[in-house]
N, C-alpha and C. Protein backbone atom coordinates (compact mmCIF):
# COMPACT_ATOMS: atom_id res chain seq x y z
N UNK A 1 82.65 71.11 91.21
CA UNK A 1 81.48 71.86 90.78
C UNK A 1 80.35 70.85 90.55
N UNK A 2 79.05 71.37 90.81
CA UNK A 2 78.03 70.16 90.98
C UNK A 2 77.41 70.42 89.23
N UNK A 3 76.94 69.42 89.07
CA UNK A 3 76.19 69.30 87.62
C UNK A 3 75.43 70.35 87.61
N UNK A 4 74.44 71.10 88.14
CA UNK A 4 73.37 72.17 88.56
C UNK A 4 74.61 73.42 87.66
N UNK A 5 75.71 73.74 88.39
CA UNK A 5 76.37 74.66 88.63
C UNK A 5 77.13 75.04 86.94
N UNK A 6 77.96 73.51 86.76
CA UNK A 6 77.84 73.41 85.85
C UNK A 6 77.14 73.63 84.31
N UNK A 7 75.99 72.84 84.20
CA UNK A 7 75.11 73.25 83.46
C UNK A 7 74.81 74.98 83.20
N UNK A 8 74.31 75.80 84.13
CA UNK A 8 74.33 77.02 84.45
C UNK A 8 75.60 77.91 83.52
N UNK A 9 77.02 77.12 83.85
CA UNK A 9 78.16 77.82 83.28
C UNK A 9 78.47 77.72 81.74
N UNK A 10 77.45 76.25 81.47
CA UNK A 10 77.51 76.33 79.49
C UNK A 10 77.08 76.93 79.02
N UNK A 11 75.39 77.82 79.79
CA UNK A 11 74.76 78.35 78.90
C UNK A 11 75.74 79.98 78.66
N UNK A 12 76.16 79.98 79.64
CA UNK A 12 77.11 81.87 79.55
C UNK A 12 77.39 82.04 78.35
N UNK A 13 77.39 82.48 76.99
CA UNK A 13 77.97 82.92 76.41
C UNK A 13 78.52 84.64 76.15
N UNK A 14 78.41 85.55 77.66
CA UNK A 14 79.50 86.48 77.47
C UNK A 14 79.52 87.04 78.74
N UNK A 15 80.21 87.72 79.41
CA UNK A 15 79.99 88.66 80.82
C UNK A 15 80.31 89.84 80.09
N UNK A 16 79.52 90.82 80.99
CA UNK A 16 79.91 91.93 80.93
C UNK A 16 80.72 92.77 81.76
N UNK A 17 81.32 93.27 82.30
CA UNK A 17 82.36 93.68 83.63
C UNK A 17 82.22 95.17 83.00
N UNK A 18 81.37 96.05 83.89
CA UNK A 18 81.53 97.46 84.21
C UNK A 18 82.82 98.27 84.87
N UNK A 19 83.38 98.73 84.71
CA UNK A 19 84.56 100.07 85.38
C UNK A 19 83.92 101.37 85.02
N UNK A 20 84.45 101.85 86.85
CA UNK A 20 84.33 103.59 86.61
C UNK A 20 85.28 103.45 85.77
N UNK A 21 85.90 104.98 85.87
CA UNK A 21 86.78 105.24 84.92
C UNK A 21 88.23 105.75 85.74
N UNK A 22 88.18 105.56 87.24
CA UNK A 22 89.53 104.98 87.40
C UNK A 22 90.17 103.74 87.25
N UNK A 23 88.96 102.63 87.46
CA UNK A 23 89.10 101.06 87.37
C UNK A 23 89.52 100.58 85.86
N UNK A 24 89.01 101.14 85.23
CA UNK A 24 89.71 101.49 83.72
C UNK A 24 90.64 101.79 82.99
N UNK A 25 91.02 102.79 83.50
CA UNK A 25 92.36 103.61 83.40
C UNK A 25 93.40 102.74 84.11
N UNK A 26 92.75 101.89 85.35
CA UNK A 26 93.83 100.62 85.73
C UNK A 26 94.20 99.75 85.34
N UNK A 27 93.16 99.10 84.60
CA UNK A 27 92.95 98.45 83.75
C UNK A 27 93.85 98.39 82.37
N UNK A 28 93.30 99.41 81.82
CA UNK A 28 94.65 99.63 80.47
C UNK A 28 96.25 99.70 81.12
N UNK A 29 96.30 100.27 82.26
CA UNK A 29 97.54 100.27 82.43
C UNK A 29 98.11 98.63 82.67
N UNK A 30 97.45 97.91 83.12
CA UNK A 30 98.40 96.81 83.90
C UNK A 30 98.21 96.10 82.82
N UNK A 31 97.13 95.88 81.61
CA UNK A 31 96.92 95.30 80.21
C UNK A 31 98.40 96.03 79.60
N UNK A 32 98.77 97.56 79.45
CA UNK A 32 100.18 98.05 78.84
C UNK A 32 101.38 97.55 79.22
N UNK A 33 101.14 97.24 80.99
CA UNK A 33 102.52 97.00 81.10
C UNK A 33 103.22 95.49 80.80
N UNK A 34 101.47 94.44 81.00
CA UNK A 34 102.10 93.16 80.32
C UNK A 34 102.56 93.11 78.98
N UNK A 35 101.51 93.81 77.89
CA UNK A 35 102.16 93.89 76.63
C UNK A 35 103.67 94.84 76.37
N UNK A 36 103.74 95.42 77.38
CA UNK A 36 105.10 96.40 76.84
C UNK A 36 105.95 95.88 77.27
N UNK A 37 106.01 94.25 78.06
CA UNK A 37 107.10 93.74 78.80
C UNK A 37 106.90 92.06 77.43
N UNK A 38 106.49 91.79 76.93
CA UNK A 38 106.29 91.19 76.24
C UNK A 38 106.90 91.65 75.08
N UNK A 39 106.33 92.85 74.65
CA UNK A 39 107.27 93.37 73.46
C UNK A 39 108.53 93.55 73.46
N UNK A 40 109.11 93.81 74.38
CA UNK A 40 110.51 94.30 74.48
C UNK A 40 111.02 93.03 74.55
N UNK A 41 110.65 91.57 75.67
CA UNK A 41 111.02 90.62 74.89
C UNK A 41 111.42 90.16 73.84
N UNK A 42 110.33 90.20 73.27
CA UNK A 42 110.43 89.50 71.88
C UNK A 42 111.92 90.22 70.93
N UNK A 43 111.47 91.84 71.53
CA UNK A 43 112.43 92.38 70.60
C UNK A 43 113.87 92.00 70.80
N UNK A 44 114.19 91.99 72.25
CA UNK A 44 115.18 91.71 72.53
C UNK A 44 116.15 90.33 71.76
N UNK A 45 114.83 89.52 71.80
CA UNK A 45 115.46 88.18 71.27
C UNK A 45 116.08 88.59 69.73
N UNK A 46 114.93 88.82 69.27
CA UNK A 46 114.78 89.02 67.41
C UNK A 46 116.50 89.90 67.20
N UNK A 47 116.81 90.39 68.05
CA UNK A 47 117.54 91.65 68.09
C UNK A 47 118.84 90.73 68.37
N UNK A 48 119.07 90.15 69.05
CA UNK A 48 119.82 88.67 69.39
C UNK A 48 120.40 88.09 68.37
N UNK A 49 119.67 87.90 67.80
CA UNK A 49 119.31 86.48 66.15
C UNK A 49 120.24 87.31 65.78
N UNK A 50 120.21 88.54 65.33
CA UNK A 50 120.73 89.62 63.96
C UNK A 50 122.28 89.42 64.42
N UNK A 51 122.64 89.32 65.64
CA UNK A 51 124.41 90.05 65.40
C UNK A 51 124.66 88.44 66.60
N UNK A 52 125.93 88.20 66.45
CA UNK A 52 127.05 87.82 66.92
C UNK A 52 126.73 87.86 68.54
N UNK A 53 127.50 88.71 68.47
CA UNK A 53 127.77 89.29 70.39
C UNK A 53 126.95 90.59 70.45
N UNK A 54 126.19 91.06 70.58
CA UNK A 54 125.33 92.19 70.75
C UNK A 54 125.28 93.12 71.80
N UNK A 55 126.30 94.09 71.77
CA UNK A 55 126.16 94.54 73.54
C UNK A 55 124.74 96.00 73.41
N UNK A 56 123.72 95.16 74.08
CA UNK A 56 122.56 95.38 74.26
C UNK A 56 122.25 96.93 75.35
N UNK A 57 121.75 97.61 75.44
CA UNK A 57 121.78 98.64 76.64
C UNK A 57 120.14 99.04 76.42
N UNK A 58 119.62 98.74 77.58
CA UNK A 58 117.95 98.83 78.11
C UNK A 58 118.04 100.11 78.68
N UNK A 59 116.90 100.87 78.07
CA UNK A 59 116.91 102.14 78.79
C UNK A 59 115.61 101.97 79.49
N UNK A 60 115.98 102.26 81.15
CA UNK A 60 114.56 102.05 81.67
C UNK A 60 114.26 103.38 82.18
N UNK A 61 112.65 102.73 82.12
CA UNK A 61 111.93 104.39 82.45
C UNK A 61 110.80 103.96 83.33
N UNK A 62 110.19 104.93 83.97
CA UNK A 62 109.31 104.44 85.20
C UNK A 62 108.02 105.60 84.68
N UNK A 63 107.13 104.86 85.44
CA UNK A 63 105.60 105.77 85.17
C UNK A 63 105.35 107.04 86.60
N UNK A 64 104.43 108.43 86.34
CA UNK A 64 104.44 109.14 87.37
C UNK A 64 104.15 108.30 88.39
N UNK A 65 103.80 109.49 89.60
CA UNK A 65 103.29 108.62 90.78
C UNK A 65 101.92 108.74 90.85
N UNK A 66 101.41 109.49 89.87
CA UNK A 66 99.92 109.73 90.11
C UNK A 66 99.24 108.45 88.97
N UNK A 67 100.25 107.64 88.56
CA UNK A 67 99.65 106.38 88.25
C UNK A 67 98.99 105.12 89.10
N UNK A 68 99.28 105.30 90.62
CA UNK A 68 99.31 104.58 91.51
C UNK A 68 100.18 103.68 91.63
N UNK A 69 100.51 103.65 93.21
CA UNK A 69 101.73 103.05 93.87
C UNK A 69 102.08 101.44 93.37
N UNK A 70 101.11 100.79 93.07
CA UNK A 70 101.00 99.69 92.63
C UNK A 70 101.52 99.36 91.13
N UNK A 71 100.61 100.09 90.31
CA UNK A 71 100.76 99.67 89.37
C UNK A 71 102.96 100.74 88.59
N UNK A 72 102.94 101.77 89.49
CA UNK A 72 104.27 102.64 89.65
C UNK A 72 105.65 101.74 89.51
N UNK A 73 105.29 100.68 90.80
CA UNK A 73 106.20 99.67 91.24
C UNK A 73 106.61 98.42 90.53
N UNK A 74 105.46 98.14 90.10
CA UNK A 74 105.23 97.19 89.00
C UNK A 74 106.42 97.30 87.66
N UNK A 75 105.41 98.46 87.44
CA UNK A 75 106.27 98.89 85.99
C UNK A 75 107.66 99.26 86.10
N UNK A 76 108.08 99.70 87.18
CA UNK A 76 109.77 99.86 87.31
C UNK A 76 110.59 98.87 87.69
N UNK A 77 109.96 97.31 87.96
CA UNK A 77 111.00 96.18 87.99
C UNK A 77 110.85 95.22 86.65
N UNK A 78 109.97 96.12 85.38
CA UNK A 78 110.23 95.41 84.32
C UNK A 78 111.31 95.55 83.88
N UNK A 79 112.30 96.89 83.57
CA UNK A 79 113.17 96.95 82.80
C UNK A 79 114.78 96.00 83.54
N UNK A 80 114.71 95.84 84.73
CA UNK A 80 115.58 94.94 85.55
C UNK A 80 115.42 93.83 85.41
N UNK A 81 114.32 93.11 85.34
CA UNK A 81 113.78 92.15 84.91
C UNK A 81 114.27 91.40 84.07
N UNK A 82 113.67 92.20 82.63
CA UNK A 82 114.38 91.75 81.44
C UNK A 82 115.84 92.02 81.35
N UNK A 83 116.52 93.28 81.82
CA UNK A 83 117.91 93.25 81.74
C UNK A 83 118.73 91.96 82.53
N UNK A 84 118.31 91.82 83.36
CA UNK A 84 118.82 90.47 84.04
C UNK A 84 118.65 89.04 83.68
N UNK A 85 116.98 88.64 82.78
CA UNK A 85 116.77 87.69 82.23
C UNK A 85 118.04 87.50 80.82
N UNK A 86 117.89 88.67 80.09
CA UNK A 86 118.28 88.36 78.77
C UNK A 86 119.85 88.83 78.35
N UNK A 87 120.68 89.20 80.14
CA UNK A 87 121.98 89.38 80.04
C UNK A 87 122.30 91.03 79.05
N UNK A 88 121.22 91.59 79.49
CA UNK A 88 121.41 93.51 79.18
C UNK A 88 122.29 94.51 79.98
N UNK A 89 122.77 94.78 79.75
CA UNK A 89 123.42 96.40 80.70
C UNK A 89 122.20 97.51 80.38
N UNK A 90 121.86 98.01 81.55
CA UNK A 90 121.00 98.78 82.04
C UNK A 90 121.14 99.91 82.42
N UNK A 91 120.37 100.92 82.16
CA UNK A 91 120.06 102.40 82.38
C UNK A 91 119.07 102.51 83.48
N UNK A 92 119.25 102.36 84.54
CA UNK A 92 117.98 102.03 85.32
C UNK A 92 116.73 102.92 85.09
N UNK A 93 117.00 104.33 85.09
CA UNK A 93 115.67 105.35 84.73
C UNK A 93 116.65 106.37 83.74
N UNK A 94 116.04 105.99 82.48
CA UNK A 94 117.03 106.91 81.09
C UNK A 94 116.49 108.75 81.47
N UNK A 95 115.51 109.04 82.89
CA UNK A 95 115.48 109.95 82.66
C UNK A 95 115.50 110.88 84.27
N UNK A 96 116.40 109.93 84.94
CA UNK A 96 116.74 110.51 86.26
C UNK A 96 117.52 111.44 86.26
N UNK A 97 117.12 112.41 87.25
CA UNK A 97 117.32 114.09 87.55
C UNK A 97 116.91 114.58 86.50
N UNK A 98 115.77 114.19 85.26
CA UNK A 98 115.10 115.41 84.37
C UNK A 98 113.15 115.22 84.81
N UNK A 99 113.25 113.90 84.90
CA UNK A 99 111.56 113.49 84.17
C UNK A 99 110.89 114.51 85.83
N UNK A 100 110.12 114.99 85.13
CA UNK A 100 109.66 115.68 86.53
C UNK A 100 109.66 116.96 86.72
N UNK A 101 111.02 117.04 86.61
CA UNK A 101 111.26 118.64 86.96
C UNK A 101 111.15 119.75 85.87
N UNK A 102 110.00 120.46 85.82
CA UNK A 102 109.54 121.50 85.49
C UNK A 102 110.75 122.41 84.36
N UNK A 103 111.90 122.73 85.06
CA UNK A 103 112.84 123.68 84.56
C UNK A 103 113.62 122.73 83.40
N UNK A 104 113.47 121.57 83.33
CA UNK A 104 114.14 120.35 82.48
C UNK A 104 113.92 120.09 81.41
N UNK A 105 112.24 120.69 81.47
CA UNK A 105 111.56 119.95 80.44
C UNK A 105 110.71 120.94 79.75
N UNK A 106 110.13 120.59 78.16
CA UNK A 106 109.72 121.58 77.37
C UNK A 106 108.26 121.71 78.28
N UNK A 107 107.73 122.91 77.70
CA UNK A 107 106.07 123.31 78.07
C UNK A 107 105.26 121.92 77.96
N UNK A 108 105.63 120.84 77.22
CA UNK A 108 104.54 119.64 77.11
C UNK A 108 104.85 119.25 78.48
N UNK A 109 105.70 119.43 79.20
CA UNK A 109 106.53 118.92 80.45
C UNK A 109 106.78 116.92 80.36
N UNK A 110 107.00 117.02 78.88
CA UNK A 110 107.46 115.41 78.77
C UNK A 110 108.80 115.39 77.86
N UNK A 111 109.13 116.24 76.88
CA UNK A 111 110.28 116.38 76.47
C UNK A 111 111.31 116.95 76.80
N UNK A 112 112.43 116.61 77.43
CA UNK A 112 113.71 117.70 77.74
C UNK A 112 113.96 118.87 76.85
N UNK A 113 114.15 119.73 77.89
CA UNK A 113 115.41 120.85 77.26
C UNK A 113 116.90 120.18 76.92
N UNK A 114 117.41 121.80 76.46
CA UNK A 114 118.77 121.35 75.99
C UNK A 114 119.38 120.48 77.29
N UNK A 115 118.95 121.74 78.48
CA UNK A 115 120.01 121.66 79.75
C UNK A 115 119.81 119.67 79.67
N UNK A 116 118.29 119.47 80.30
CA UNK A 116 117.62 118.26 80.42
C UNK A 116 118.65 117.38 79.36
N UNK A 117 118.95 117.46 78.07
CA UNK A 117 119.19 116.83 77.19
C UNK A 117 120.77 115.99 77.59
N UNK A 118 121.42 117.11 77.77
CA UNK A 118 122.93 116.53 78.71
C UNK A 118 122.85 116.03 79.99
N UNK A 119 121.90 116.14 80.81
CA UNK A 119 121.93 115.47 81.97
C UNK A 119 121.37 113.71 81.14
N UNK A 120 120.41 113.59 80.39
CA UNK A 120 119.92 112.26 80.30
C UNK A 120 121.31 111.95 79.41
N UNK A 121 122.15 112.62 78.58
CA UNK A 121 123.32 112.19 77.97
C UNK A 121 124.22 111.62 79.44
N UNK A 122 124.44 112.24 80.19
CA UNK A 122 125.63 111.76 81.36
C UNK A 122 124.83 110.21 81.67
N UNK A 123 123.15 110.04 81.96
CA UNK A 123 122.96 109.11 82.29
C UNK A 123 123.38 107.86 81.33
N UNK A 124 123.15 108.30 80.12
CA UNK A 124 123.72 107.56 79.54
C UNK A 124 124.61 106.95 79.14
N UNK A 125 125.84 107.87 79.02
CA UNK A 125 126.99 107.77 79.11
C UNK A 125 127.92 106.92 80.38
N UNK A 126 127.10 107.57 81.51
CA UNK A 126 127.95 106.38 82.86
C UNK A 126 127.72 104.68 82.44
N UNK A 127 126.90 104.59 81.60
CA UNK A 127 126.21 102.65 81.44
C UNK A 127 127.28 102.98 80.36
N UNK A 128 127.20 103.30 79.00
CA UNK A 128 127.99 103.38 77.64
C UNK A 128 129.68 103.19 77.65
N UNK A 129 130.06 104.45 78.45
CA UNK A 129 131.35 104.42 78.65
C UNK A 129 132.27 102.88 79.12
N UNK A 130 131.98 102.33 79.87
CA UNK A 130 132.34 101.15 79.86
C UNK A 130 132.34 99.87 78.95
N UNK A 131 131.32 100.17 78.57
CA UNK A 131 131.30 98.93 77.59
C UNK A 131 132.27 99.17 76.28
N UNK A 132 132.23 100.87 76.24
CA UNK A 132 133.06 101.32 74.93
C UNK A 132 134.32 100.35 74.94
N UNK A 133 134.53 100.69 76.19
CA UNK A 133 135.95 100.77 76.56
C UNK A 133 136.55 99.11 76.93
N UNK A 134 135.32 98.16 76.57
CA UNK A 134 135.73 96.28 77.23
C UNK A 134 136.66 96.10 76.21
């Protein structure tokens, strides 16, 4: 960088960066998914410290698709991620064959029904059952 250029870059003291309000909404998301992969870190560790042998189970969950393909993809190789970094048994999506489907889920269409409620139990149960049983 030339002295000219330089000089120029001390005086900056702030930018401003405009977003519509999809660029925004992108924005917070990929800002959420570093902090929500960070948090679960940490927790994981802290969670570590407390017991002995800890058999750990990550429930992962994925974002719609109307979040975009990018940031969709992203967020669904965090929970593998960390299950593989920090030696977790994994739920890959705690809410496969409910999240989505209409008949599954209450009027908010984000909480299960009963039916919904035993299907995310089986998911759970196929990861659980084994470990019960080491």
């Amino acid at each position: 960088m030339d002295q000219q250029c330089h000089n120029a870059m001390q005086e900056i003291d702030n930018v401003q960066i405009n977003f519509d309000a999809n660029g925004l909404l992108l924005l917070n998301v990929a800002l959420a998914l570093v902090m929500f992969g960070v948090a679960l870190g940490i927790t994981i560790n802290d969670f570590k410290n407390l017991f002995k042998q800890p058999k750990i189970i990550l429930a992962g969950m994925q974002l719609p698709p109307n979040m975009g393909q990018d940031y969709t993809s992203e967020f669904k190789t965090i929970f593998p991620e960390l299950a593989e970094k920090n030696e977790l048994y994994l739920i890959p999506f705690l809410l496969k064959d409910v999240g989505g489907i209409p008949e599954l889920n209450q009027s908010d269409g984000i909480h299960p029904t009963v039916e919904g409620q035993k299907i995310l139990a089986k998911n759970v149960w196929t990861v659980l059952e084994p470990i019960i049983n080491l």
